[in-house]
N, C-alpha and C. Protein backbone atom coordinates (compact mmCIF):
# COMPACT_ATOMS: atom_id res chain seq x y z
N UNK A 1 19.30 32.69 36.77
CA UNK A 1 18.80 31.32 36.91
C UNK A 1 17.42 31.20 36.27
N UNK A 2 17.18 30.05 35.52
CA UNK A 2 16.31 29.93 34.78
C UNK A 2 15.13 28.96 35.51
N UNK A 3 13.68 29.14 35.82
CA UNK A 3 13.07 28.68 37.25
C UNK A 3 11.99 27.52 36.13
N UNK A 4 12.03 26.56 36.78
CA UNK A 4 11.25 25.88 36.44
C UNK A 4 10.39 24.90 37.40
N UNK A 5 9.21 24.67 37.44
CA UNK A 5 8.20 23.45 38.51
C UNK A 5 8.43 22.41 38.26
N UNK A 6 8.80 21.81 38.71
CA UNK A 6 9.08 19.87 38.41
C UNK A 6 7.54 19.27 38.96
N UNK A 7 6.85 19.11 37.89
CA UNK A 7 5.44 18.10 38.04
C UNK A 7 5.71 16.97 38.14
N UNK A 8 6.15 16.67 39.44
CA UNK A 8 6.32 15.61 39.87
C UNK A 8 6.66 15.79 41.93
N UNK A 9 6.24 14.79 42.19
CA UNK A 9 6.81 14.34 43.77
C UNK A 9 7.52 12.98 44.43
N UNK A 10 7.74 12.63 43.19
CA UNK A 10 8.73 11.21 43.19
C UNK A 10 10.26 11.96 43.24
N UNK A 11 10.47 11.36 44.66
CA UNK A 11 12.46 11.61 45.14
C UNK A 11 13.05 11.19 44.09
N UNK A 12 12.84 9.93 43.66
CA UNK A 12 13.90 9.30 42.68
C UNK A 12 14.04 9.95 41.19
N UNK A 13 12.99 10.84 41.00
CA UNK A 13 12.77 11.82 39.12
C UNK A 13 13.76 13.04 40.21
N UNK A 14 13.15 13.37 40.80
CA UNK A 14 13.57 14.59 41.72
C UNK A 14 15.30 14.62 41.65
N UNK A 15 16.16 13.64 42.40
CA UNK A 15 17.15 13.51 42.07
C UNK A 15 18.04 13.29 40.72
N UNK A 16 17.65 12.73 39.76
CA UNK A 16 17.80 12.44 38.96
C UNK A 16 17.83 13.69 38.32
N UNK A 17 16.62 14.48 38.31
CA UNK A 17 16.61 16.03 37.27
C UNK A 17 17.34 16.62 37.73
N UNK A 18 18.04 16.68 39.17
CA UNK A 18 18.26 17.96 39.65
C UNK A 18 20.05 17.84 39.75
N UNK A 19 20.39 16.46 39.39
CA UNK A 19 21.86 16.16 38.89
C UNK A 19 22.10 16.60 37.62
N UNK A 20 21.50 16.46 36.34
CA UNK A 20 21.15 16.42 35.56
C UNK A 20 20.88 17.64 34.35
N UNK A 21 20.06 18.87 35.50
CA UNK A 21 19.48 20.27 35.51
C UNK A 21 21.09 21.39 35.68
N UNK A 22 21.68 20.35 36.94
CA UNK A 22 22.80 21.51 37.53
C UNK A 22 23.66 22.12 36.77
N UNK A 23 23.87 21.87 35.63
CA UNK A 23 24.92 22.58 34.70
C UNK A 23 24.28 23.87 33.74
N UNK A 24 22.89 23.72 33.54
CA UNK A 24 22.10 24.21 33.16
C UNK A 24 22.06 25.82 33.91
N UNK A 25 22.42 25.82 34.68
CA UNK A 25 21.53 27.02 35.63
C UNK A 25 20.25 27.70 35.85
N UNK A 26 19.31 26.17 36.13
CA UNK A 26 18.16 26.16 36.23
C UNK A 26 17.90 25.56 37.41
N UNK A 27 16.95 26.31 38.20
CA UNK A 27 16.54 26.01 39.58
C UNK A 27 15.15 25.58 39.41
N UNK A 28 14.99 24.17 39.84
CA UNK A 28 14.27 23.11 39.42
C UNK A 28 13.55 23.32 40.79
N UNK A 29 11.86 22.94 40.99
CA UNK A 29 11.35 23.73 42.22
C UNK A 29 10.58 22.20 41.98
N UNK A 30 10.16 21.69 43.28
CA UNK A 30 9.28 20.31 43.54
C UNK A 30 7.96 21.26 43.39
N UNK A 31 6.69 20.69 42.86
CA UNK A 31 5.60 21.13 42.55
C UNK A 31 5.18 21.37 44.50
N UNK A 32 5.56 20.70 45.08
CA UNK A 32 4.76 20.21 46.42
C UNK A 32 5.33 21.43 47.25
N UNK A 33 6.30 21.79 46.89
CA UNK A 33 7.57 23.13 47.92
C UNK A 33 6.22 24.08 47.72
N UNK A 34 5.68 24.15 46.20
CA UNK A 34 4.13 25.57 46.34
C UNK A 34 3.12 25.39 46.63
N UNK A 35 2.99 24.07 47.25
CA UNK A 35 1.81 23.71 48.21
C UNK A 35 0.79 22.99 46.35
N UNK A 36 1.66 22.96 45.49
CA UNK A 36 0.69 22.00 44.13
C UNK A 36 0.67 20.82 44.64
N UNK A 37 -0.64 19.78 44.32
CA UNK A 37 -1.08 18.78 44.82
C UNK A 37 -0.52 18.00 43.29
N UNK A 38 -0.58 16.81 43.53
CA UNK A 38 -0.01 15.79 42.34
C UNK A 38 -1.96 15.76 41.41
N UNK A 39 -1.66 15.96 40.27
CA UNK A 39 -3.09 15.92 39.66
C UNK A 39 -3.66 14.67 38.87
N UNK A 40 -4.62 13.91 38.55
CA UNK A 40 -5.07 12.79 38.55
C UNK A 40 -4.36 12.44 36.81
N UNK A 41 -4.16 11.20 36.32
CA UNK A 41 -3.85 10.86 34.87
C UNK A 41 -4.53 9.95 34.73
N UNK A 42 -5.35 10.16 33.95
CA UNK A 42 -6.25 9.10 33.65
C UNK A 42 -6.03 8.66 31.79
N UNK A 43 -4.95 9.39 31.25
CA UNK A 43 -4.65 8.72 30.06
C UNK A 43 -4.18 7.35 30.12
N UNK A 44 -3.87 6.76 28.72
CA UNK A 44 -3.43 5.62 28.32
C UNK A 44 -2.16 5.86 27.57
N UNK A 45 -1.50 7.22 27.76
CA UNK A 45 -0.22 7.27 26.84
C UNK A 45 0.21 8.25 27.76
N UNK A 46 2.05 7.91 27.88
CA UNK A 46 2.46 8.79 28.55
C UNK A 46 2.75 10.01 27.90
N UNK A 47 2.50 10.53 26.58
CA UNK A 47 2.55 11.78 26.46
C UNK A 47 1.42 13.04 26.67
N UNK A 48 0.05 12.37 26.87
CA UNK A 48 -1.00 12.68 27.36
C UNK A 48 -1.08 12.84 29.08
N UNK A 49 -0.59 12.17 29.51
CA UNK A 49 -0.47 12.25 30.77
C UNK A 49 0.48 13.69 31.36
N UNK A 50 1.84 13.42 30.56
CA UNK A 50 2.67 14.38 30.99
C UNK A 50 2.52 15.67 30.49
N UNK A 51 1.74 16.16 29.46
CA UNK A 51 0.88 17.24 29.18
C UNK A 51 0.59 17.79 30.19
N UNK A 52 -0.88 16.25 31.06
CA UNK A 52 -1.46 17.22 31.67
C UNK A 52 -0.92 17.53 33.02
N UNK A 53 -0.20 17.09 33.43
CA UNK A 53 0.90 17.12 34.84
C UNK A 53 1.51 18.39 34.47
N UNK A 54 2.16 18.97 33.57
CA UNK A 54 2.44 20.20 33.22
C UNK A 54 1.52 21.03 33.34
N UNK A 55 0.02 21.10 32.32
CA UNK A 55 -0.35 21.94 32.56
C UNK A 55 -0.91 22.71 33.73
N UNK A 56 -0.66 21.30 34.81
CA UNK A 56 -1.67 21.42 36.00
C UNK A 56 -0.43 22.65 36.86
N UNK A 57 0.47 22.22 36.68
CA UNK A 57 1.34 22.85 37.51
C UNK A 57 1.71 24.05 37.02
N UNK A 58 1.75 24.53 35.69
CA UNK A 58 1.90 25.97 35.14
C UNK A 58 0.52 26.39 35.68
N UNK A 59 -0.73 25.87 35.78
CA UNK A 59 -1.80 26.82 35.90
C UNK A 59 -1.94 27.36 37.76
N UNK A 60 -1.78 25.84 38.60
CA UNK A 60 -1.34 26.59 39.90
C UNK A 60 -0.32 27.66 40.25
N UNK A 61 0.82 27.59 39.80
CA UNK A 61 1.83 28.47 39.73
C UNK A 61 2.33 29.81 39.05
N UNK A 62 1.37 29.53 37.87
CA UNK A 62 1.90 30.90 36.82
C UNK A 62 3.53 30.59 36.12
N UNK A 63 4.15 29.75 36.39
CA UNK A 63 5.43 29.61 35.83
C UNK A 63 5.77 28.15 34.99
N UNK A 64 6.74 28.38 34.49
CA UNK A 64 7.02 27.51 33.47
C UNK A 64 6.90 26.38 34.10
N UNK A 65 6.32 24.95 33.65
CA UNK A 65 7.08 23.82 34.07
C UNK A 65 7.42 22.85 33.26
N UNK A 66 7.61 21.41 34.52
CA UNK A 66 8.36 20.11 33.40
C UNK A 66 8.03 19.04 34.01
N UNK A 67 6.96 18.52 33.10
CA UNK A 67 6.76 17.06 33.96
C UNK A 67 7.07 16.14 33.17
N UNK A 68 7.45 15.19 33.65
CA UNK A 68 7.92 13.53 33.31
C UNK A 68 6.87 12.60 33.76
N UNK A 69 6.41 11.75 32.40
CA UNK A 69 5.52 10.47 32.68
C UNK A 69 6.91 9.33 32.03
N UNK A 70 6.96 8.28 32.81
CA UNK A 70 7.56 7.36 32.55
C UNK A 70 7.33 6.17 33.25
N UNK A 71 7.61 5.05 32.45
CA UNK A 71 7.17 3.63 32.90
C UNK A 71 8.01 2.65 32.06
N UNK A 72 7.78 1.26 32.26
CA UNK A 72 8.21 0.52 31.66
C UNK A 72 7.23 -0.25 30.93
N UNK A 73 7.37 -1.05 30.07
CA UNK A 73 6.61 -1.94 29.08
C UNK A 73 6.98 -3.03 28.56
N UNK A 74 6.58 -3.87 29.33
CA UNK A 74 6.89 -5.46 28.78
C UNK A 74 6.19 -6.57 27.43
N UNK A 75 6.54 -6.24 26.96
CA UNK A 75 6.79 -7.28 25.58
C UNK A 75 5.29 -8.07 26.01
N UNK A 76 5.83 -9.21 26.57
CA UNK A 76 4.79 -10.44 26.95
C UNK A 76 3.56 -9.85 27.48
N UNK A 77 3.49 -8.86 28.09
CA UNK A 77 2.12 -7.89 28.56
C UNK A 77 1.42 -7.20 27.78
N UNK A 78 1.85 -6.95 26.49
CA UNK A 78 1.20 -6.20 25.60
C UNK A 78 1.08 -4.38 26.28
N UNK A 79 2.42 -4.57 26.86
CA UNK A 79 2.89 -3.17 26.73
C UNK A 79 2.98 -2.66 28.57
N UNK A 80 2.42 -3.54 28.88
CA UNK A 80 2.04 -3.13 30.42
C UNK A 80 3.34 -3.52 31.10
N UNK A 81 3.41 -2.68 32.57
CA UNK A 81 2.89 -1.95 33.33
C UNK A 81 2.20 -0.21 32.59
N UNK A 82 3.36 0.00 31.24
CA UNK A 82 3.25 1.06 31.25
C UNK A 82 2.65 2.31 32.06
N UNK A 83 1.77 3.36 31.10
CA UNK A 83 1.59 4.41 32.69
C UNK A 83 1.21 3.70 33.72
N UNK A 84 0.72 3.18 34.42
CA UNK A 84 0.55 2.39 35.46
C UNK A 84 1.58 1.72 36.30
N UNK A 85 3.33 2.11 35.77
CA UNK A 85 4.04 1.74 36.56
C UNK A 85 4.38 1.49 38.09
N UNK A 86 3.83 2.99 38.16
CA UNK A 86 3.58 3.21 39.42
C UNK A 86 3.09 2.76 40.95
N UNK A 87 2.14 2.06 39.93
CA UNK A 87 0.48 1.41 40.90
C UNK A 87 0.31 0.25 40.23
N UNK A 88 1.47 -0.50 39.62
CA UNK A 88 0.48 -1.97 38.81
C UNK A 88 0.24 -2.59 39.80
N UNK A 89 0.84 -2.84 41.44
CA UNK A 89 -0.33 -3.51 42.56
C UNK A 89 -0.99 -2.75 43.03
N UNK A 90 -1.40 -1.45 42.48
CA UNK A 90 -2.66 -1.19 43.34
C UNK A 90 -1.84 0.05 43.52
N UNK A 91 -3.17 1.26 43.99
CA UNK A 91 -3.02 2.34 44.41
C UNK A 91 -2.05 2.71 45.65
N UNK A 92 -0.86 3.40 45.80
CA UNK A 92 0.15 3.65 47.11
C UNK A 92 0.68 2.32 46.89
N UNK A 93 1.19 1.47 46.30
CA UNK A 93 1.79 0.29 46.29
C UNK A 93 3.41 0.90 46.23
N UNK A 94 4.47 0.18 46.76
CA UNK A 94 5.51 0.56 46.71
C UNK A 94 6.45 -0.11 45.59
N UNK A 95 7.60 0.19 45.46
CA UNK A 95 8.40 -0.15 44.39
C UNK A 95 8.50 -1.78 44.39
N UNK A 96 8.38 -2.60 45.96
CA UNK A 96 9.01 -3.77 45.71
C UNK A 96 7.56 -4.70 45.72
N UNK A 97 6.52 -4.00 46.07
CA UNK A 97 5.28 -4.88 45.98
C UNK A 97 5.08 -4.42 43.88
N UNK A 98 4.76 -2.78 43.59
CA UNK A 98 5.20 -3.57 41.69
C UNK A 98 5.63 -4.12 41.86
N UNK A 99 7.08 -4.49 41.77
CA UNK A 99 7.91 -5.46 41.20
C UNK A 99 7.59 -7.00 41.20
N UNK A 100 7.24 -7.41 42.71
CA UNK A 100 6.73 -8.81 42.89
C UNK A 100 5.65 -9.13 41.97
N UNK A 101 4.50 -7.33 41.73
CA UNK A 101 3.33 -7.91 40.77
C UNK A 101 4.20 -8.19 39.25
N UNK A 102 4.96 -7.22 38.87
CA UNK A 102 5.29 -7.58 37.67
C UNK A 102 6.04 -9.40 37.44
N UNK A 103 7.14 -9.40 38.19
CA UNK A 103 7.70 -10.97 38.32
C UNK A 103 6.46 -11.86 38.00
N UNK A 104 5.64 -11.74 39.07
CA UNK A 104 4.21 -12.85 39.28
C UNK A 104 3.46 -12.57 37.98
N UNK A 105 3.25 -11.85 37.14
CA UNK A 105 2.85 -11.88 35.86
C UNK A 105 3.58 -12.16 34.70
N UNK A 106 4.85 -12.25 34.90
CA UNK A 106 5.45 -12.77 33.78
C UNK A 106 5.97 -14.00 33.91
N UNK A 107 5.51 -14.76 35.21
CA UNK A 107 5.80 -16.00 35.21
C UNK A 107 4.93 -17.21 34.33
N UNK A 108 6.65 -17.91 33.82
CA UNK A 108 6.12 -18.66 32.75
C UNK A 108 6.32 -17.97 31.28
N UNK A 109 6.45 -16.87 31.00
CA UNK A 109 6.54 -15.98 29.81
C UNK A 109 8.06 -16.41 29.24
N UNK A 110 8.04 -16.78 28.44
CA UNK A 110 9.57 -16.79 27.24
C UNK A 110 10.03 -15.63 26.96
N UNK A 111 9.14 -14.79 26.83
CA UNK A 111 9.62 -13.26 26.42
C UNK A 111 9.59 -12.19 27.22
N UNK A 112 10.62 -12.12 27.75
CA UNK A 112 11.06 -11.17 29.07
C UNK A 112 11.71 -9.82 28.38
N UNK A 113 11.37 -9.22 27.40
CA UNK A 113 11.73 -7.98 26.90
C UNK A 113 11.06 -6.81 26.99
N UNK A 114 11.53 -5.87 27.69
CA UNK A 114 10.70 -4.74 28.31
C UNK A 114 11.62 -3.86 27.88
N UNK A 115 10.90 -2.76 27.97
CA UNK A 115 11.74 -1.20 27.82
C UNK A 115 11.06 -0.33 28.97
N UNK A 116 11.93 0.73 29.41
CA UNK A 116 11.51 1.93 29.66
C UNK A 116 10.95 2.87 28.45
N UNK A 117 10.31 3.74 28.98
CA UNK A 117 10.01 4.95 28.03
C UNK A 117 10.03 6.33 29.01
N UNK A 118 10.41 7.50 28.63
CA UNK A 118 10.43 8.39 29.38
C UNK A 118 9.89 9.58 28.20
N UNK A 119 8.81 10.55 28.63
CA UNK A 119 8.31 11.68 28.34
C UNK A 119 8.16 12.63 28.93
N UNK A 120 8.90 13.76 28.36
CA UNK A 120 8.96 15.57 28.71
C UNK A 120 8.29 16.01 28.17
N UNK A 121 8.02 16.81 28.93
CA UNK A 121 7.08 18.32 28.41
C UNK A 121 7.14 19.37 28.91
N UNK A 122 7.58 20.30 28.48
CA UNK A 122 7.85 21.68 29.43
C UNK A 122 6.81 22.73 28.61
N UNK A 123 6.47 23.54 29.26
CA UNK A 123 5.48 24.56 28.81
C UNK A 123 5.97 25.90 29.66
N UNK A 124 5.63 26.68 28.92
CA UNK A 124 6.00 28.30 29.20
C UNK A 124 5.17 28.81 30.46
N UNK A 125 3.61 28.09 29.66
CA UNK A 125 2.86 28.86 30.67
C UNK A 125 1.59 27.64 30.79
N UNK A 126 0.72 28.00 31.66
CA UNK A 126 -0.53 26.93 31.06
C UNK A 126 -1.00 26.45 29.77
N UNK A 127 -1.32 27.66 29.00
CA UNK A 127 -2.06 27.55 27.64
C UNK A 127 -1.12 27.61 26.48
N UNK A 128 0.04 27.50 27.23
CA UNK A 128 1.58 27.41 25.53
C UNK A 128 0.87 26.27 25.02
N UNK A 129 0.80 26.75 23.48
CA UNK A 129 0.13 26.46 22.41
C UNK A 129 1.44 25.34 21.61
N UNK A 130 2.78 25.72 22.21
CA UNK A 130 3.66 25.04 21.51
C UNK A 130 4.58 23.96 22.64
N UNK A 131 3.73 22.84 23.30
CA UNK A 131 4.98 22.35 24.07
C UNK A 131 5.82 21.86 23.82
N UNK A 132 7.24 21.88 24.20
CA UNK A 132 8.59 21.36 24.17
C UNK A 132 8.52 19.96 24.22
N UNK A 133 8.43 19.04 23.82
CA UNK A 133 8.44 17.09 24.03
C UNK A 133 9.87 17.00 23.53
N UNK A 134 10.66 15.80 24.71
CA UNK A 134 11.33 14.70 24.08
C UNK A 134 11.03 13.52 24.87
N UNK A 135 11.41 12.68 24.03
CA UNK A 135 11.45 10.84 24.64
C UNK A 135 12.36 10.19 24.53
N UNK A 136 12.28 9.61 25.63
CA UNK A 136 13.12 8.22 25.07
C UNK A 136 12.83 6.76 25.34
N UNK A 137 13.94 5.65 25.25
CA UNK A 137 13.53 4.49 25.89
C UNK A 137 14.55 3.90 25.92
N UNK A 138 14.71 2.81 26.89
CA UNK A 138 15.71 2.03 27.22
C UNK A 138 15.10 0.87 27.16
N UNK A 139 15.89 -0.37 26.33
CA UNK A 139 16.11 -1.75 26.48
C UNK A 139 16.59 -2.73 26.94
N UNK A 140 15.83 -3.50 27.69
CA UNK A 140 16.43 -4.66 28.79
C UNK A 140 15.75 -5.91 28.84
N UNK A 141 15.80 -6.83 29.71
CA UNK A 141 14.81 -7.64 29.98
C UNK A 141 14.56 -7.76 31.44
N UNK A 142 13.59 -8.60 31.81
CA UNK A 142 13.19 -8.78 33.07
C UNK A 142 13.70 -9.89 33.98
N UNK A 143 14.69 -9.94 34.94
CA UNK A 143 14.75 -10.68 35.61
C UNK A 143 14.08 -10.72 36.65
N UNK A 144 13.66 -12.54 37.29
CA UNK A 144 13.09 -12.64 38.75
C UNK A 144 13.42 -12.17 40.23
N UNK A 145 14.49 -12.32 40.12
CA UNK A 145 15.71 -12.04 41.17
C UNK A 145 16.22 -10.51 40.94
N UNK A 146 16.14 -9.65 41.97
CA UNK A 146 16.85 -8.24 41.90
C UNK A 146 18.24 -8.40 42.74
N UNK A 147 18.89 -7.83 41.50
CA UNK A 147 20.04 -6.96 41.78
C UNK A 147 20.70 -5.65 41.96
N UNK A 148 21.18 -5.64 42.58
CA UNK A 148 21.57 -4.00 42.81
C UNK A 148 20.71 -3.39 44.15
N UNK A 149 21.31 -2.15 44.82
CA UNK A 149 20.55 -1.25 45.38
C UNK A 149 20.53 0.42 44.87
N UNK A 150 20.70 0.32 44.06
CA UNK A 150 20.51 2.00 43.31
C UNK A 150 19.33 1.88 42.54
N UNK A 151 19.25 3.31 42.21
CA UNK A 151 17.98 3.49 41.17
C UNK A 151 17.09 3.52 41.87
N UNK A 152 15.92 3.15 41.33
CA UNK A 152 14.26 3.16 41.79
C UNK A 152 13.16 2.36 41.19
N UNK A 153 12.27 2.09 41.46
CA UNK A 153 11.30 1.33 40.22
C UNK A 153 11.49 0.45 40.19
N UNK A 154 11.74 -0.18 39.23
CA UNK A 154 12.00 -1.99 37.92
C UNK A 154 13.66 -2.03 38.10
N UNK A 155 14.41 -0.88 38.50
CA UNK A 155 15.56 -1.14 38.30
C UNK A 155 16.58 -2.35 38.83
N UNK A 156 15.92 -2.97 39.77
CA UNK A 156 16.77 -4.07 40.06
C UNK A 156 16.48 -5.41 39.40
N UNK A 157 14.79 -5.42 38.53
CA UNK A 157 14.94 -6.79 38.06
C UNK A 157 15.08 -5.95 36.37
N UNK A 158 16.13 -4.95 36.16
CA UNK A 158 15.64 -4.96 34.42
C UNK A 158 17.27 -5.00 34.32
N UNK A 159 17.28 -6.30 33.46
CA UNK A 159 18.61 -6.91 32.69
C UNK A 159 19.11 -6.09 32.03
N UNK A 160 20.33 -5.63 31.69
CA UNK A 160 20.77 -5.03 30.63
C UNK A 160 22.26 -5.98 30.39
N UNK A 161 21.68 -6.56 29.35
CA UNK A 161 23.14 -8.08 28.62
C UNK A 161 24.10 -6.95 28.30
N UNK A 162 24.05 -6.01 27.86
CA UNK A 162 25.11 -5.32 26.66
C UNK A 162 26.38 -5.01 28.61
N UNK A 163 25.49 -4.85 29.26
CA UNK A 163 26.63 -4.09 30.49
C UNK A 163 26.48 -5.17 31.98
N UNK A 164 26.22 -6.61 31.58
CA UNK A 164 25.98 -7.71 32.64
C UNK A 164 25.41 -7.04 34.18
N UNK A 165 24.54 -6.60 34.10
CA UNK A 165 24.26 -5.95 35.45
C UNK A 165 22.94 -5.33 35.21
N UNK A 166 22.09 -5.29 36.17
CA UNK A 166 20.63 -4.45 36.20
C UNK A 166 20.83 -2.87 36.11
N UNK A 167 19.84 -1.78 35.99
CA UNK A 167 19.98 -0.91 35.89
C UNK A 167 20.11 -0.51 37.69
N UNK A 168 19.90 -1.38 38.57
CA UNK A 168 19.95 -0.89 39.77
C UNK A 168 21.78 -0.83 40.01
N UNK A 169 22.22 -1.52 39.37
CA UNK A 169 23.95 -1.33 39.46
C UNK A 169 24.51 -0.73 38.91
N UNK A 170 23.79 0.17 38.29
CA UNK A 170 24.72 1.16 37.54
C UNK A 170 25.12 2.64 38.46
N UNK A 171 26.06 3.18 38.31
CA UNK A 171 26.77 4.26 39.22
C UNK A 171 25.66 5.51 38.74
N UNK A 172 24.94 6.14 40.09
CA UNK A 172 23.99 7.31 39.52
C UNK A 172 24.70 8.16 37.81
N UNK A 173 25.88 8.48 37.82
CA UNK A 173 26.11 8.97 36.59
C UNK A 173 25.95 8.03 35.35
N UNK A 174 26.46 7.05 35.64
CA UNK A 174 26.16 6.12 34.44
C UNK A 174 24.48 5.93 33.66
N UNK A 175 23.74 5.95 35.24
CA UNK A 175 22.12 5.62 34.47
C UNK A 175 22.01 6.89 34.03
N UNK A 176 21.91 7.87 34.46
CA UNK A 176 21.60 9.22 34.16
C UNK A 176 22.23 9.20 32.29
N UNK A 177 23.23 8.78 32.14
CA UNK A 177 24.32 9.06 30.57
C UNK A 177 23.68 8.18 29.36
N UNK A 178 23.02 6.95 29.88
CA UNK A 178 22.63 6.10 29.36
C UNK A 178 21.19 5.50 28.84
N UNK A 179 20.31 6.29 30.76
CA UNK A 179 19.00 5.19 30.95
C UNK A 179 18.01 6.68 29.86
N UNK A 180 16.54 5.75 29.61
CA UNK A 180 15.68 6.65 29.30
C UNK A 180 15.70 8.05 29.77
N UNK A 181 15.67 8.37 31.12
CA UNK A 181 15.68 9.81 31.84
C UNK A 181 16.55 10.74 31.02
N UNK A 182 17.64 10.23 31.30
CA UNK A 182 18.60 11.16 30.79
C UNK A 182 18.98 11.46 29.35
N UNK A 183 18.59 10.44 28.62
CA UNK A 183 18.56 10.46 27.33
C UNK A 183 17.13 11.42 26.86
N UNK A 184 16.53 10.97 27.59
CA UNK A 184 15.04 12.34 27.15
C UNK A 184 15.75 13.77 27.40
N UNK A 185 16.04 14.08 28.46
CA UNK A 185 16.44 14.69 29.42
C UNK A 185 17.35 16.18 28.14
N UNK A 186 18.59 14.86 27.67
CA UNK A 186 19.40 15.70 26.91
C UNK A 186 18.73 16.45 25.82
N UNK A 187 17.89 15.53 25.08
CA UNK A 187 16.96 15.90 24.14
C UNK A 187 16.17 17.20 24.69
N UNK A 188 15.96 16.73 25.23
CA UNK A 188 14.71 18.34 25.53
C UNK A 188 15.74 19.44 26.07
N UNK A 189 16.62 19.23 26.33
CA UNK A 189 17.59 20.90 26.79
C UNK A 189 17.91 20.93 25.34
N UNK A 190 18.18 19.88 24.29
CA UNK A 190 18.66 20.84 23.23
C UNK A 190 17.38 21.69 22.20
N UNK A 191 16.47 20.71 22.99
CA UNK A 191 14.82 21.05 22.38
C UNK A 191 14.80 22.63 22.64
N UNK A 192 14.97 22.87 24.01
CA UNK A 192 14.11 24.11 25.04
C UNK A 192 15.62 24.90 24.09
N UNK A 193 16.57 24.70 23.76
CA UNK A 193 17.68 25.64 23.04
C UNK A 193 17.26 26.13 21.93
N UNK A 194 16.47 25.81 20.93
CA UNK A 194 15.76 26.22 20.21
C UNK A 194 14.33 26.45 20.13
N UNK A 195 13.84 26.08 21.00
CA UNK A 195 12.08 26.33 21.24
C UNK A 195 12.29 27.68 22.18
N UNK A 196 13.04 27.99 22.88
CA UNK A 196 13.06 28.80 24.27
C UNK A 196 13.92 29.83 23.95
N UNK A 197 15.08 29.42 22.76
CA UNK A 197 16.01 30.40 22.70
C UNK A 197 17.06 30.04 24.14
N UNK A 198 17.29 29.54 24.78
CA UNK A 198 17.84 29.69 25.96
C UNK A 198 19.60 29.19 25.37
């Protein structure tokens, strides 16, 4: 089994990797199970961010890890919530107070086109000189009204026309096959297949 730190303490990445991971035969470890604290991001790009969420967690641990920065980005916002998905109402804010902030800011907006973006980074060790990146992104728009109860995040107000339904209605395998996560996700196992040899 191939061991890796998940720099992260969000259930909903947590599940998602560890559906995702299982074919792999890689035992995916929550940063928090080794007593690692979540470490501050004070970038403006999620590939800077997820760098340093990696490196924080290879340097507490000594072992490989993999952190994920991801957010969404709305058109009419000039890119925002982006990294700030998390917290666009405010620090410890929960999924449905964002959401109300995002709605309440795009009210009135014509242009309700947002994407996800999702960024990997796995590193060997702290100071790997060569990290592993993939990305991706998913396209939708923003509705007022949520639908669905799956997923996590934006997923109940982000439209997707091509499949009439939010990403909160999609069957866990489906978002996983489709959404940003998993589409990064694939990318970087075929990444770490030639960066890692694995």
């Amino acid at each position: 089994m191939r061991r890796l730190i998940l720099a992260s303490d969000n259930p909903g990445k947590r599940r998602e990797f560890e559906a995702m991971f299982a074919p792999f035969q890689v035992d995916l470890v929550m940063q928090s199970v080794l007593g690692v604290r979540a470490v501050a991001e004070p970038f403006h790009t999620f590939v800077e961010n997820a760098l340093t969420k990696a490196r924080h967690a290879a340097a507490a641990t000594g072992l490989a890890a993999l952190a994920d920065d991801s957010g969404i980005c709305c058109a009419a916002l000039g890119g925002a919530p982006g990294v700030r998905s998390a917290r666009f109402a405010g620090a410890g804010s929960t999924d449905a107070e964002n959401n109300a902030e995002l709605v309440r800011q795009l009210k009135g907006a014509s242009d309700r086109r947002a994407h996800y973006t999702c960024v990997l980074v796995a590193l060997r060790s702290e100071l790997d000189p060569d990290p592993v990146i993939a990305e991706a992104r998913w396209h939708g728009t923003i509705i007022d009204s949520p639908h669905g109860s799956g997923g996590f995040g934006y997923d109940p107000h982000f439209w997707l026309a091509d499949l009439n339904c939010t990403a909160a209605e999609l069957a866990p395998e489906d978002k996983n096959r489709i959404g940003h996560r998993g589409r990064a996700l694939a990318q970087l196992i075929e990444n770490l297949k030639v960066a890692w040899q694995w």
